[in-house]
PDB file of N, CA and C in Angstrom:
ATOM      1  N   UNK A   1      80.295 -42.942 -42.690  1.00  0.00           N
ATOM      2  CA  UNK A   1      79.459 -43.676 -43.632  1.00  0.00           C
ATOM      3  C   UNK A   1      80.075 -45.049 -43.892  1.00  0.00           C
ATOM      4  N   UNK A   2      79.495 -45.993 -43.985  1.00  0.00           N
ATOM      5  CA  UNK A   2      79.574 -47.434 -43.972  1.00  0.00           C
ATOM      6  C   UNK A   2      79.936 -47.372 -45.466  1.00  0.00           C
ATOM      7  N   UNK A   3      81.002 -48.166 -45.859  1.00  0.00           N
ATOM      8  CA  UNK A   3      81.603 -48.770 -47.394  1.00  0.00           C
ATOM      9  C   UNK A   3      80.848 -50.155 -47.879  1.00  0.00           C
ATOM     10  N   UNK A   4      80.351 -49.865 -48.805  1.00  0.00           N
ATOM     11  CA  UNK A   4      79.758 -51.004 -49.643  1.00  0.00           C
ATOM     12  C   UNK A   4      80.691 -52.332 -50.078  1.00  0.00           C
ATOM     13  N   UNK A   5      79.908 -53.433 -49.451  1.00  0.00           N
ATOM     14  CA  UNK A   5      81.014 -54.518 -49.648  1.00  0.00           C
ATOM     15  C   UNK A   5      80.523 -55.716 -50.004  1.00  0.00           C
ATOM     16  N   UNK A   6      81.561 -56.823 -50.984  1.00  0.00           N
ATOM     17  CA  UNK A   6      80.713 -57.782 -51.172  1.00  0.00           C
ATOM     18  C   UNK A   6      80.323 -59.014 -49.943  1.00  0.00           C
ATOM     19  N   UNK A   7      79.354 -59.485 -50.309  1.00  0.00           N
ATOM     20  CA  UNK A   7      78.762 -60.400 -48.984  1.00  0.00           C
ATOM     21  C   UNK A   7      78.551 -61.929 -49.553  1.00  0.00           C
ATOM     22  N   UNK A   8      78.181 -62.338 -48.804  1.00  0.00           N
ATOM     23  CA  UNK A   8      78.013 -63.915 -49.356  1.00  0.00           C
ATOM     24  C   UNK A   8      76.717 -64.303 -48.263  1.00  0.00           C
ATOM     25  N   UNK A   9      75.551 -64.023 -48.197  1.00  0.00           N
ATOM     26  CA  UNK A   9      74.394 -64.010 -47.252  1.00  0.00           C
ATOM     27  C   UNK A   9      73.380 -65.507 -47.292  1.00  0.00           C
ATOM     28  N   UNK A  10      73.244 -66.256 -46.604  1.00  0.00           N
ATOM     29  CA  UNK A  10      72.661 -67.731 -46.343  1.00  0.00           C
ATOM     30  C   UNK A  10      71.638 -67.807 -45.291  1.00  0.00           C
ATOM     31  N   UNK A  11      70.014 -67.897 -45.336  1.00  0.00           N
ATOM     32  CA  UNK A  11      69.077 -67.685 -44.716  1.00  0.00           C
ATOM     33  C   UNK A  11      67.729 -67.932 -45.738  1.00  0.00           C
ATOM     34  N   UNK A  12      67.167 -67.656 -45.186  1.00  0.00           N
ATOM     35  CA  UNK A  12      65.369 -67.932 -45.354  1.00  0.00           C
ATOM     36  C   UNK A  12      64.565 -66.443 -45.757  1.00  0.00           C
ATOM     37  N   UNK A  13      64.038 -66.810 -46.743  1.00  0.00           N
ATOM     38  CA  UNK A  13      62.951 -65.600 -47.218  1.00  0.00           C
ATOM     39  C   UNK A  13      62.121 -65.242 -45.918  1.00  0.00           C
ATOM     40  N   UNK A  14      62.006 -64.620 -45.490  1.00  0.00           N
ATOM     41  CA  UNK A  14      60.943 -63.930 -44.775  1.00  0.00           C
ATOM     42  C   UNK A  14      59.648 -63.188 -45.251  1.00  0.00           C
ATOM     43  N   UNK A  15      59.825 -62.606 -46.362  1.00  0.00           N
ATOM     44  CA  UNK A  15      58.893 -62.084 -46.782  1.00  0.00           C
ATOM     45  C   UNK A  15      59.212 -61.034 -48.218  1.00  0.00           C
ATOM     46  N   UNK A  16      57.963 -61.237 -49.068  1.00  0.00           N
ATOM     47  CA  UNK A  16      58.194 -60.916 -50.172  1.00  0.00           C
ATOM     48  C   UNK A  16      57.733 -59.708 -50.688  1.00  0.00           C
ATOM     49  N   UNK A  17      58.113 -58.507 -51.224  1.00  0.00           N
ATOM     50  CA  UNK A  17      56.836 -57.268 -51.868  1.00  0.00           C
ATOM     51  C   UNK A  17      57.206 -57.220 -53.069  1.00  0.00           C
ATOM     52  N   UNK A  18      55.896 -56.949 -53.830  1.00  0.00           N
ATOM     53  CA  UNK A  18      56.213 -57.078 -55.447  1.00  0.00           C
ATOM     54  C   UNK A  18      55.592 -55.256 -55.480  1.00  0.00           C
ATOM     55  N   UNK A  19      55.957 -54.747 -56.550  1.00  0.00           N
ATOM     56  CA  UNK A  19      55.429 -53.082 -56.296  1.00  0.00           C
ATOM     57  C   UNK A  19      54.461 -53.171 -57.100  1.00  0.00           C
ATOM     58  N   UNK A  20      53.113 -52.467 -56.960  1.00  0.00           N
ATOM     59  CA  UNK A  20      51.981 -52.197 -57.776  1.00  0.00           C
ATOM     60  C   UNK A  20      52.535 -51.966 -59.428  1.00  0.00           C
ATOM     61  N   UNK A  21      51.696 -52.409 -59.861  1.00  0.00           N
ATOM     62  CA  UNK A  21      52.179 -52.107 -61.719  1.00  0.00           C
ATOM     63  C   UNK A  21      51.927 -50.303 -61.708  1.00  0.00           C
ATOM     64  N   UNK A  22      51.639 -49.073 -60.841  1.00  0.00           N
ATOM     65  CA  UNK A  22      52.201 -47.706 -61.110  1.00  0.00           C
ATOM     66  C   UNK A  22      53.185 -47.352 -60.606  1.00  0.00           C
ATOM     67  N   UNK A  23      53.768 -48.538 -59.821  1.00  0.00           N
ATOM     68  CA  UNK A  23      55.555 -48.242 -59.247  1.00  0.00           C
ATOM     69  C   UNK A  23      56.426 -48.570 -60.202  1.00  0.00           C
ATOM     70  N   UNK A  24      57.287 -48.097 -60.171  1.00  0.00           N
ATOM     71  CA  UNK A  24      58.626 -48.676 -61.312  1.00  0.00           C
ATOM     72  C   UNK A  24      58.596 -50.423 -60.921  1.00  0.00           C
ATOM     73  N   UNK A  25      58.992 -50.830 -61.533  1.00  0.00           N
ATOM     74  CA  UNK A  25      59.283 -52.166 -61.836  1.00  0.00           C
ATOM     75  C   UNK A  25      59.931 -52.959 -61.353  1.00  0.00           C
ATOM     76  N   UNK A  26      60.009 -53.573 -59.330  1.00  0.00           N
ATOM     77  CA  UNK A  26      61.018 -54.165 -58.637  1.00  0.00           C
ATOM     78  C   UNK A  26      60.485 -55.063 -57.766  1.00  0.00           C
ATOM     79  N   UNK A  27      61.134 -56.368 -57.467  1.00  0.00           N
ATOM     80  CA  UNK A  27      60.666 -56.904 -56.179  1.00  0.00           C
ATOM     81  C   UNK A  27      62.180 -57.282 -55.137  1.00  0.00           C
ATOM     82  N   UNK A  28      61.225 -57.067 -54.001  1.00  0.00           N
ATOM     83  CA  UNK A  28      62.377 -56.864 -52.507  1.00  0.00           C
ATOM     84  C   UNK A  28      61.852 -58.118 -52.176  1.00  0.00           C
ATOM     85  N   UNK A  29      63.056 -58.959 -51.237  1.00  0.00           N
ATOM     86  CA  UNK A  29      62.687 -59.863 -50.288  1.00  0.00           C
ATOM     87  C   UNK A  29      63.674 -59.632 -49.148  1.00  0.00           C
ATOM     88  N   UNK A  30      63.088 -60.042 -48.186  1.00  0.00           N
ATOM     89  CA  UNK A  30      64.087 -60.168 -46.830  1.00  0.00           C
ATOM     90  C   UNK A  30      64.352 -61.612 -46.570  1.00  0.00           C
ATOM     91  N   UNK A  31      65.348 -61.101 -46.461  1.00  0.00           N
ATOM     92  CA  UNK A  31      66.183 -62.920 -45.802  1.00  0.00           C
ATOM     93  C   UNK A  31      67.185 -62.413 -44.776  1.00  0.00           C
ATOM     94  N   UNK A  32      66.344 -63.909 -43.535  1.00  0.00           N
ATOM     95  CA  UNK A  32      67.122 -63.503 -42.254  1.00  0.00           C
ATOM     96  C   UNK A  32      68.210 -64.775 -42.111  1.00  0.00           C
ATOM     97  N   UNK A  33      69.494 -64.435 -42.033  1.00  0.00           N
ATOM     98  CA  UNK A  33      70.402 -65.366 -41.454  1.00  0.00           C
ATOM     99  C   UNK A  33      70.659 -65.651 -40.309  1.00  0.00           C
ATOM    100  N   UNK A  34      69.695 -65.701 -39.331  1.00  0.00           N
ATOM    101  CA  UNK A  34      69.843 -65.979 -37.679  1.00  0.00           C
ATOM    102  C   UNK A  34      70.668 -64.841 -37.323  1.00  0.00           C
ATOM    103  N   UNK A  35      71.111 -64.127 -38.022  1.00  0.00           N
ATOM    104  CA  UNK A  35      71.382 -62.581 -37.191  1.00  0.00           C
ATOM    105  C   UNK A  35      71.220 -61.576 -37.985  1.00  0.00           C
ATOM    106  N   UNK A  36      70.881 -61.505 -38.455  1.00  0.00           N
ATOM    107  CA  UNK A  36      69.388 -60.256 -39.315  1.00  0.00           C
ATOM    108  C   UNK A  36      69.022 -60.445 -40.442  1.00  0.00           C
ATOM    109  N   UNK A  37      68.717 -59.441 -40.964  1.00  0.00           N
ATOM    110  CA  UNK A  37      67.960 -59.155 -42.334  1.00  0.00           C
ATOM    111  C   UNK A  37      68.845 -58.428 -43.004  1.00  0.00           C
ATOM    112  N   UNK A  38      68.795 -58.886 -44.496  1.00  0.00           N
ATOM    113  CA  UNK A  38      68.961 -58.091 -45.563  1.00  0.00           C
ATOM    114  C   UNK A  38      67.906 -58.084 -46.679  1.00  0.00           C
ATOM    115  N   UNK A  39      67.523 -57.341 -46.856  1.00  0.00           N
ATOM    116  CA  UNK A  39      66.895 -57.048 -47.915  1.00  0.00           C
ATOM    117  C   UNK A  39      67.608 -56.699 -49.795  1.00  0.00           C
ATOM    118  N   UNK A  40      67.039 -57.916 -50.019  1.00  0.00           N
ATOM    119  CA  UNK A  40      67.767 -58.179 -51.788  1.00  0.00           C
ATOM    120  C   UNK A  40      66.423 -57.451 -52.657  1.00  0.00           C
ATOM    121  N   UNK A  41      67.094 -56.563 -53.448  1.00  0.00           N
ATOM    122  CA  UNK A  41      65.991 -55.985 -54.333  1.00  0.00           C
ATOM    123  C   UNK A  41      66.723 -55.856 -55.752  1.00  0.00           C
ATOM    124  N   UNK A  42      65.340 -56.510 -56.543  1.00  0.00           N
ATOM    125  CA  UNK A  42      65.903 -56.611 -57.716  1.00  0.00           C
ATOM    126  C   UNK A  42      64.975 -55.520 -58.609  1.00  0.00           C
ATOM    127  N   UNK A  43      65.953 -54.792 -59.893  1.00  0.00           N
ATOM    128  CA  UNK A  43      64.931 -53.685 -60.068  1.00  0.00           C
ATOM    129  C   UNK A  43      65.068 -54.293 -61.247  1.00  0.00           C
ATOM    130  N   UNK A  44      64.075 -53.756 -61.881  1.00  0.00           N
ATOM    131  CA  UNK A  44      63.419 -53.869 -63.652  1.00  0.00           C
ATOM    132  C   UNK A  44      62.322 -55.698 -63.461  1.00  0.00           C
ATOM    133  N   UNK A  45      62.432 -56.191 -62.258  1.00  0.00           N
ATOM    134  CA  UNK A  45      61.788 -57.515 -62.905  1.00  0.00           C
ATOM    135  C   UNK A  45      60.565 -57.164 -61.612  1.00  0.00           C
ATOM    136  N   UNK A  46      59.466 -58.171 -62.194  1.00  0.00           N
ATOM    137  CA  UNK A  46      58.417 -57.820 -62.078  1.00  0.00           C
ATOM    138  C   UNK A  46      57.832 -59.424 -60.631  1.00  0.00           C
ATOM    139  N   UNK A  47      58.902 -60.225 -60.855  1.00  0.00           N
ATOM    140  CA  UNK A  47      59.190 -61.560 -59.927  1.00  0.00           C
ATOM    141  C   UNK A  47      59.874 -62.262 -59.657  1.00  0.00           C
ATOM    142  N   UNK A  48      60.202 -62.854 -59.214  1.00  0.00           N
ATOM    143  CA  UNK A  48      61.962 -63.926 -59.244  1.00  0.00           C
ATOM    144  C   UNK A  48      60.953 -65.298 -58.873  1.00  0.00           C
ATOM    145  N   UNK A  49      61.258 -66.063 -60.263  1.00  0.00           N
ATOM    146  CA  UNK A  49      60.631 -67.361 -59.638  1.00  0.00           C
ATOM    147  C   UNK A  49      61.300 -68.124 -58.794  1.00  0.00           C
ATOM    148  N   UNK A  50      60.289 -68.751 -58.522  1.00  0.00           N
ATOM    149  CA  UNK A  50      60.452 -69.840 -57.316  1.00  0.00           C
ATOM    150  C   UNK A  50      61.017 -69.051 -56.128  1.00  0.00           C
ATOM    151  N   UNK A  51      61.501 -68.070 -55.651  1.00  0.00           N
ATOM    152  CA  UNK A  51      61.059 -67.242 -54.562  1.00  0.00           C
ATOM    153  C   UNK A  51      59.945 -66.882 -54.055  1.00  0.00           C
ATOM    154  N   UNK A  52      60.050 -67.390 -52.288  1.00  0.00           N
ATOM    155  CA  UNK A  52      58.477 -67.384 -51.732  1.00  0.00           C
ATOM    156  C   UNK A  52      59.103 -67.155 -50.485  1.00  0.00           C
ATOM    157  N   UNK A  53      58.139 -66.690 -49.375  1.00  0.00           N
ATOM    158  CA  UNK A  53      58.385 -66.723 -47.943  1.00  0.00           C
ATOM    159  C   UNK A  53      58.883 -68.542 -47.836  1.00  0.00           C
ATOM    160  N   UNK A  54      59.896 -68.467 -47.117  1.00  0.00           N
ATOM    161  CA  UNK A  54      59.780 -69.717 -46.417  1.00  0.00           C
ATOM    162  C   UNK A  54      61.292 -70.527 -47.659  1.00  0.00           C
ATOM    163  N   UNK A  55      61.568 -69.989 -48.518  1.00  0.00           N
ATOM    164  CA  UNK A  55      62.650 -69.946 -49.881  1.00  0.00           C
ATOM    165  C   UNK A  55      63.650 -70.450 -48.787  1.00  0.00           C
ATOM    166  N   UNK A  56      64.756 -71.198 -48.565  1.00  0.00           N
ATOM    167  CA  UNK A  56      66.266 -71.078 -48.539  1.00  0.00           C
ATOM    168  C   UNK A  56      67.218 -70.532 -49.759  1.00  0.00           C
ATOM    169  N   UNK A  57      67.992 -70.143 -49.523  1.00  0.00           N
ATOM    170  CA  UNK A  57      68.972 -68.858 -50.560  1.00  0.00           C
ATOM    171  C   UNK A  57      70.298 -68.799 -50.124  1.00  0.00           C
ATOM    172  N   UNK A  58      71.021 -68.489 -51.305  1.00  0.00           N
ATOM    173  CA  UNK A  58      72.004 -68.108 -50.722  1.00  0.00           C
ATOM    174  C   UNK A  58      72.565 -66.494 -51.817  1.00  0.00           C
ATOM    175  N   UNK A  59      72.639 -65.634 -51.317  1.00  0.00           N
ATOM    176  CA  UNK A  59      72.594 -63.984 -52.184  1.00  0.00           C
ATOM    177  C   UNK A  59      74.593 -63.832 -52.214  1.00  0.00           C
ATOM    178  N   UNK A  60      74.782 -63.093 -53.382  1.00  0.00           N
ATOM    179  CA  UNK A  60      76.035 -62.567 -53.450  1.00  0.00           C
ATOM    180  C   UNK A  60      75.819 -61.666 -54.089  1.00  0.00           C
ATOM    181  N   UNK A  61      76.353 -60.752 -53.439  1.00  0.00           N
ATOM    182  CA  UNK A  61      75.913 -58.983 -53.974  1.00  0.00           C
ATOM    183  C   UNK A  61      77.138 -58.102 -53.211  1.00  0.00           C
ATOM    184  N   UNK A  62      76.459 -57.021 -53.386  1.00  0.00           N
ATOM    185  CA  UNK A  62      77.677 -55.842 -52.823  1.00  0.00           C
ATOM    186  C   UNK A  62      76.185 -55.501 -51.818  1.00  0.00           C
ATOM    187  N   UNK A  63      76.584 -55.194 -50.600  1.00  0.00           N
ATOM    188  CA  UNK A  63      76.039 -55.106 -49.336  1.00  0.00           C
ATOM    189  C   UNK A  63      76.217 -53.542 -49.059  1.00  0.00           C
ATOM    190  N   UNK A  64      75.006 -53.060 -48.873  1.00  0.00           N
ATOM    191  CA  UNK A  64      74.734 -51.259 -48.563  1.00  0.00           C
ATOM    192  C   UNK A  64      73.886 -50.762 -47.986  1.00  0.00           C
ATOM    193  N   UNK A  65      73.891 -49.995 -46.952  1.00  0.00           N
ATOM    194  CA  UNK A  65      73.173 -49.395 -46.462  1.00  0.00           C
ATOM    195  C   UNK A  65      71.757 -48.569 -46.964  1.00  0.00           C
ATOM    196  N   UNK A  66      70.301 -48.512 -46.488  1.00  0.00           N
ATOM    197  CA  UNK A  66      69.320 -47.752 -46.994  1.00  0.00           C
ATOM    198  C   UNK A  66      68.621 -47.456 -45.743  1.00  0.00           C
ATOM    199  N   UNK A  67      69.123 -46.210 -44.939  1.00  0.00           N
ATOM    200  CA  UNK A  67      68.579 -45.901 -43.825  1.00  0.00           C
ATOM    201  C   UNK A  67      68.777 -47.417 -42.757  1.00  0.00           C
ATOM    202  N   UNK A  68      68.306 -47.547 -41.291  1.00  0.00           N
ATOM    203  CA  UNK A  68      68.991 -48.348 -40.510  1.00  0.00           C
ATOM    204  C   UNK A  68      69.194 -49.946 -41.374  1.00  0.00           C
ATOM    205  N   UNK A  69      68.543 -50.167 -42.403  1.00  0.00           N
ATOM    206  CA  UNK A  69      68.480 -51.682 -43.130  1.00  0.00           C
ATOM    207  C   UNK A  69      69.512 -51.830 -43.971  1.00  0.00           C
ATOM    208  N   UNK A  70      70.261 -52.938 -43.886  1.00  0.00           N
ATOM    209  CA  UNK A  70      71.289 -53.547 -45.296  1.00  0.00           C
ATOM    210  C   UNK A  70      70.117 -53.823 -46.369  1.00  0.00           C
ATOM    211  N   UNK A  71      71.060 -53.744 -47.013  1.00  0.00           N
ATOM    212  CA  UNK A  71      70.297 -54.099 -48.835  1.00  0.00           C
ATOM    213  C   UNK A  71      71.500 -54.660 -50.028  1.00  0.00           C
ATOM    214  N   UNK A  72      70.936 -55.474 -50.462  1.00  0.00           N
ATOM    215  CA  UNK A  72      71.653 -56.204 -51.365  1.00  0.00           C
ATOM    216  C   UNK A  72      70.967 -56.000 -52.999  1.00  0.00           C
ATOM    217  N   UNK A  73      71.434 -54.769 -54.225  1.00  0.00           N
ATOM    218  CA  UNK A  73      70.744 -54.520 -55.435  1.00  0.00           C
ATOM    219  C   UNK A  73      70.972 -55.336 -56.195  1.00  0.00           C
ATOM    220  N   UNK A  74      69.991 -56.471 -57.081  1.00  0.00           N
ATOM    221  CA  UNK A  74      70.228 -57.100 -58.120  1.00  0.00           C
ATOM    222  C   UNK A  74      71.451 -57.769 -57.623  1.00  0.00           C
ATOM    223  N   UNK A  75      70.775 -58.752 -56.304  1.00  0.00           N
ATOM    224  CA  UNK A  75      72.001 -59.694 -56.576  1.00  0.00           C
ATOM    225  C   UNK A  75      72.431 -61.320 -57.426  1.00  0.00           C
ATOM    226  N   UNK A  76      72.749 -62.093 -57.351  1.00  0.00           N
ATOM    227  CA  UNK A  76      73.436 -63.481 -57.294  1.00  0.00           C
ATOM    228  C   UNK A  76      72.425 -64.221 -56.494  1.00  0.00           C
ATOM    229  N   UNK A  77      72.043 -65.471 -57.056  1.00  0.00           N
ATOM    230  CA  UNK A  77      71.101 -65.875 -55.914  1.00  0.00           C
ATOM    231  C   UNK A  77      70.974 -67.276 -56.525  1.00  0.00           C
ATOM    232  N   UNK A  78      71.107 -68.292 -55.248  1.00  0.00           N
ATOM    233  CA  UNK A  78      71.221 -69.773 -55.717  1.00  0.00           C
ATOM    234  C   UNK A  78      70.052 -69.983 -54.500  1.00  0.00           C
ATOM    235  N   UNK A  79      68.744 -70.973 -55.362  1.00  0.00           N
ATOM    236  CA  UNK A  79      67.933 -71.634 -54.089  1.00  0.00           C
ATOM    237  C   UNK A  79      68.063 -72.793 -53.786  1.00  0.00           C
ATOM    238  N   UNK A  80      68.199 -72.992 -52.506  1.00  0.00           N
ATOM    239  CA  UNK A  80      68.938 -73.909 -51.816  1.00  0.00           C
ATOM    240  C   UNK A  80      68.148 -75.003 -50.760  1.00  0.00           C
ATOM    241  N   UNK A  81      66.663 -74.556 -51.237  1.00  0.00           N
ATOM    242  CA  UNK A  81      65.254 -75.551 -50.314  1.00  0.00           C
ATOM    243  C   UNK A  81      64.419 -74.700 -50.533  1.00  0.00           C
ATOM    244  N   UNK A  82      63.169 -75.331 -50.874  1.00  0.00           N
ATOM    245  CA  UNK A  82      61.994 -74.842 -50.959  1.00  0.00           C
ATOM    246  C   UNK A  82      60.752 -74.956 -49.581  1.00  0.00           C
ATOM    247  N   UNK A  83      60.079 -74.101 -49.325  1.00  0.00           N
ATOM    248  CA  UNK A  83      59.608 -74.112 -47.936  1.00  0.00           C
ATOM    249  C   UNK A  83      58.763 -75.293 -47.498  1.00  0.00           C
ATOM    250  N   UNK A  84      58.691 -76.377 -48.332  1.00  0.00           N
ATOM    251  CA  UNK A  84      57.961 -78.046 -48.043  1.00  0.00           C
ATOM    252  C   UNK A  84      59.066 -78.748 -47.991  1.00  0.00           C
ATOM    253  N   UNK A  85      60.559 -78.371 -48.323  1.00  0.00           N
ATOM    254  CA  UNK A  85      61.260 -79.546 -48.285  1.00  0.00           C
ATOM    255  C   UNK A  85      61.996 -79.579 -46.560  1.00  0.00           C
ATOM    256  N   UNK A  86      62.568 -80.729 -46.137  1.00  0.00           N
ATOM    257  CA  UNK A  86      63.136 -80.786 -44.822  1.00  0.00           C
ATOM    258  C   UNK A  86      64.409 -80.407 -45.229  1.00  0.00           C
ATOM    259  N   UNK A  87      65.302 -79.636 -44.641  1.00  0.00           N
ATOM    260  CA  UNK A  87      66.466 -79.538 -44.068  1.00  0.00           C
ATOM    261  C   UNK A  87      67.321 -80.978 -43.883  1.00  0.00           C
ATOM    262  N   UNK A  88      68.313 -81.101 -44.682  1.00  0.00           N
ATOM    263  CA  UNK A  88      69.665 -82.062 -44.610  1.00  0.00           C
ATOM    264  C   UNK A  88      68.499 -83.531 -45.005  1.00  0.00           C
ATOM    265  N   UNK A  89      67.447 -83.199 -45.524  1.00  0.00           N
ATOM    266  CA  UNK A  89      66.208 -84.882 -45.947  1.00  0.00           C
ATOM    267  C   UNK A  89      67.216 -85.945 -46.930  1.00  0.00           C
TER     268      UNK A  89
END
Protein backbone atom coordinates (compact mmCIF):
# COMPACT_ATOMS: atom_id res chain seq x y z
CA UNK A 1 0.00 0.00 0.00
CA UNK A 2 1.24 3.39 -1.11
CA UNK A 3 2.01 6.04 2.06
CA UNK A 4 0.28 9.28 1.95
CA UNK A 5 2.55 12.17 1.28
CA UNK A 6 2.78 15.77 1.05
CA UNK A 7 2.93 17.13 -2.64
CA UNK A 8 3.35 20.41 -4.08
CA UNK A 9 1.19 19.82 -7.62
CA UNK A 10 1.37 22.74 -10.64
CA UNK A 11 -1.00 22.26 -13.74
CA UNK A 12 -4.31 23.18 -15.29
CA UNK A 13 -7.92 22.36 -14.26
CA UNK A 14 -9.18 19.91 -16.54
CA UNK A 15 -12.37 19.54 -15.39
CA UNK A 16 -14.76 20.31 -12.73
CA UNK A 17 -17.85 18.16 -10.77
CA UNK A 18 -19.91 19.85 -8.29
CA UNK A 19 -22.29 16.93 -6.54
CA UNK A 20 -26.12 17.27 -6.89
CA UNK A 21 -27.60 19.14 -3.75
CA UNK A 22 -28.84 15.05 -2.53
CA UNK A 23 -25.06 14.23 -2.39
CA UNK A 24 -23.17 15.31 0.63
CA UNK A 25 -21.63 18.51 0.05
CA UNK A 26 -18.17 18.45 -2.23
CA UNK A 27 -16.51 19.61 -5.33
CA UNK A 28 -13.57 17.56 -7.22
CA UNK A 29 -11.37 18.99 -9.88
CA UNK A 30 -8.66 17.38 -11.90
CA UNK A 31 -5.52 19.01 -12.62
CA UNK A 32 -3.07 17.64 -15.05
CA UNK A 33 0.67 18.50 -14.65
CA UNK A 34 1.96 17.20 -18.05
CA UNK A 35 2.30 13.87 -16.32
CA UNK A 36 -1.06 13.14 -14.87
CA UNK A 37 -3.88 13.86 -12.90
CA UNK A 38 -4.73 14.45 -9.51
CA UNK A 39 -7.80 14.95 -8.41
CA UNK A 40 -8.27 17.77 -5.43
CA UNK A 41 -11.57 17.34 -3.59
CA UNK A 42 -12.82 19.58 -1.30
CA UNK A 43 -15.61 18.34 1.09
CA UNK A 44 -18.30 20.45 2.96
CA UNK A 45 -18.13 23.38 0.15
CA UNK A 46 -20.53 23.58 -2.37
CA UNK A 47 -17.71 25.64 -5.02
CA UNK A 48 -14.28 27.04 -4.98
CA UNK A 49 -14.39 30.33 -6.69
CA UNK A 50 -12.74 31.32 -9.49
CA UNK A 51 -11.98 27.64 -10.28
CA UNK A 52 -12.95 26.62 -13.85
CA UNK A 53 -11.69 24.16 -16.53
CA UNK A 54 -8.86 25.83 -18.10
CA UNK A 55 -7.78 27.46 -14.04
CA UNK A 56 -3.79 27.38 -13.59
CA UNK A 57 -3.10 26.21 -9.79
CA UNK A 58 -0.86 25.33 -7.79
CA UNK A 59 -2.37 22.45 -4.80
CA UNK A 60 -0.47 21.51 -1.49
CA UNK A 61 -2.02 18.70 0.21
CA UNK A 62 -1.13 15.24 1.45
CA UNK A 63 -1.33 13.04 -1.79
CA UNK A 64 -3.43 9.48 -1.60
CA UNK A 65 -4.52 6.99 -3.32
CA UNK A 66 -8.55 6.24 -4.31
CA UNK A 67 -8.51 3.14 -6.41
CA UNK A 68 -5.96 3.55 -9.65
CA UNK A 69 -6.33 7.78 -9.19
CA UNK A 70 -4.21 10.17 -6.77
CA UNK A 71 -6.32 12.52 -4.80
CA UNK A 72 -5.49 15.45 -2.96
CA UNK A 73 -8.51 16.14 0.30
CA UNK A 74 -9.17 19.75 1.09
CA UNK A 75 -6.15 21.02 -0.14
CA UNK A 76 -3.94 24.49 -0.27
CA UNK A 77 -4.52 26.10 -3.46
CA UNK A 78 -3.01 29.34 -5.03
CA UNK A 79 -4.48 30.47 -8.70
CA UNK A 80 -1.91 31.18 -10.77
CA UNK A 81 -3.84 32.22 -14.47
CA UNK A 82 -7.11 32.28 -15.42
CA UNK A 83 -8.13 30.39 -18.70
CA UNK A 84 -8.22 33.99 -20.97
CA UNK A 85 -5.02 35.06 -19.63
CA UNK A 86 -1.58 34.20 -21.75
CA UNK A 87 1.11 32.40 -20.10
CA UNK A 88 4.46 34.51 -18.97
CA UNK A 89 1.95 37.96 -20.84
Amino acid sequence: MERRRPVRVTGFVSSVVIQPASAPCSVEIDVFDGTGTVTAIWLGQSRIPGIGPGTRLVLEGVAARRGDHRVMYNPRYEITGLPDEEEDA
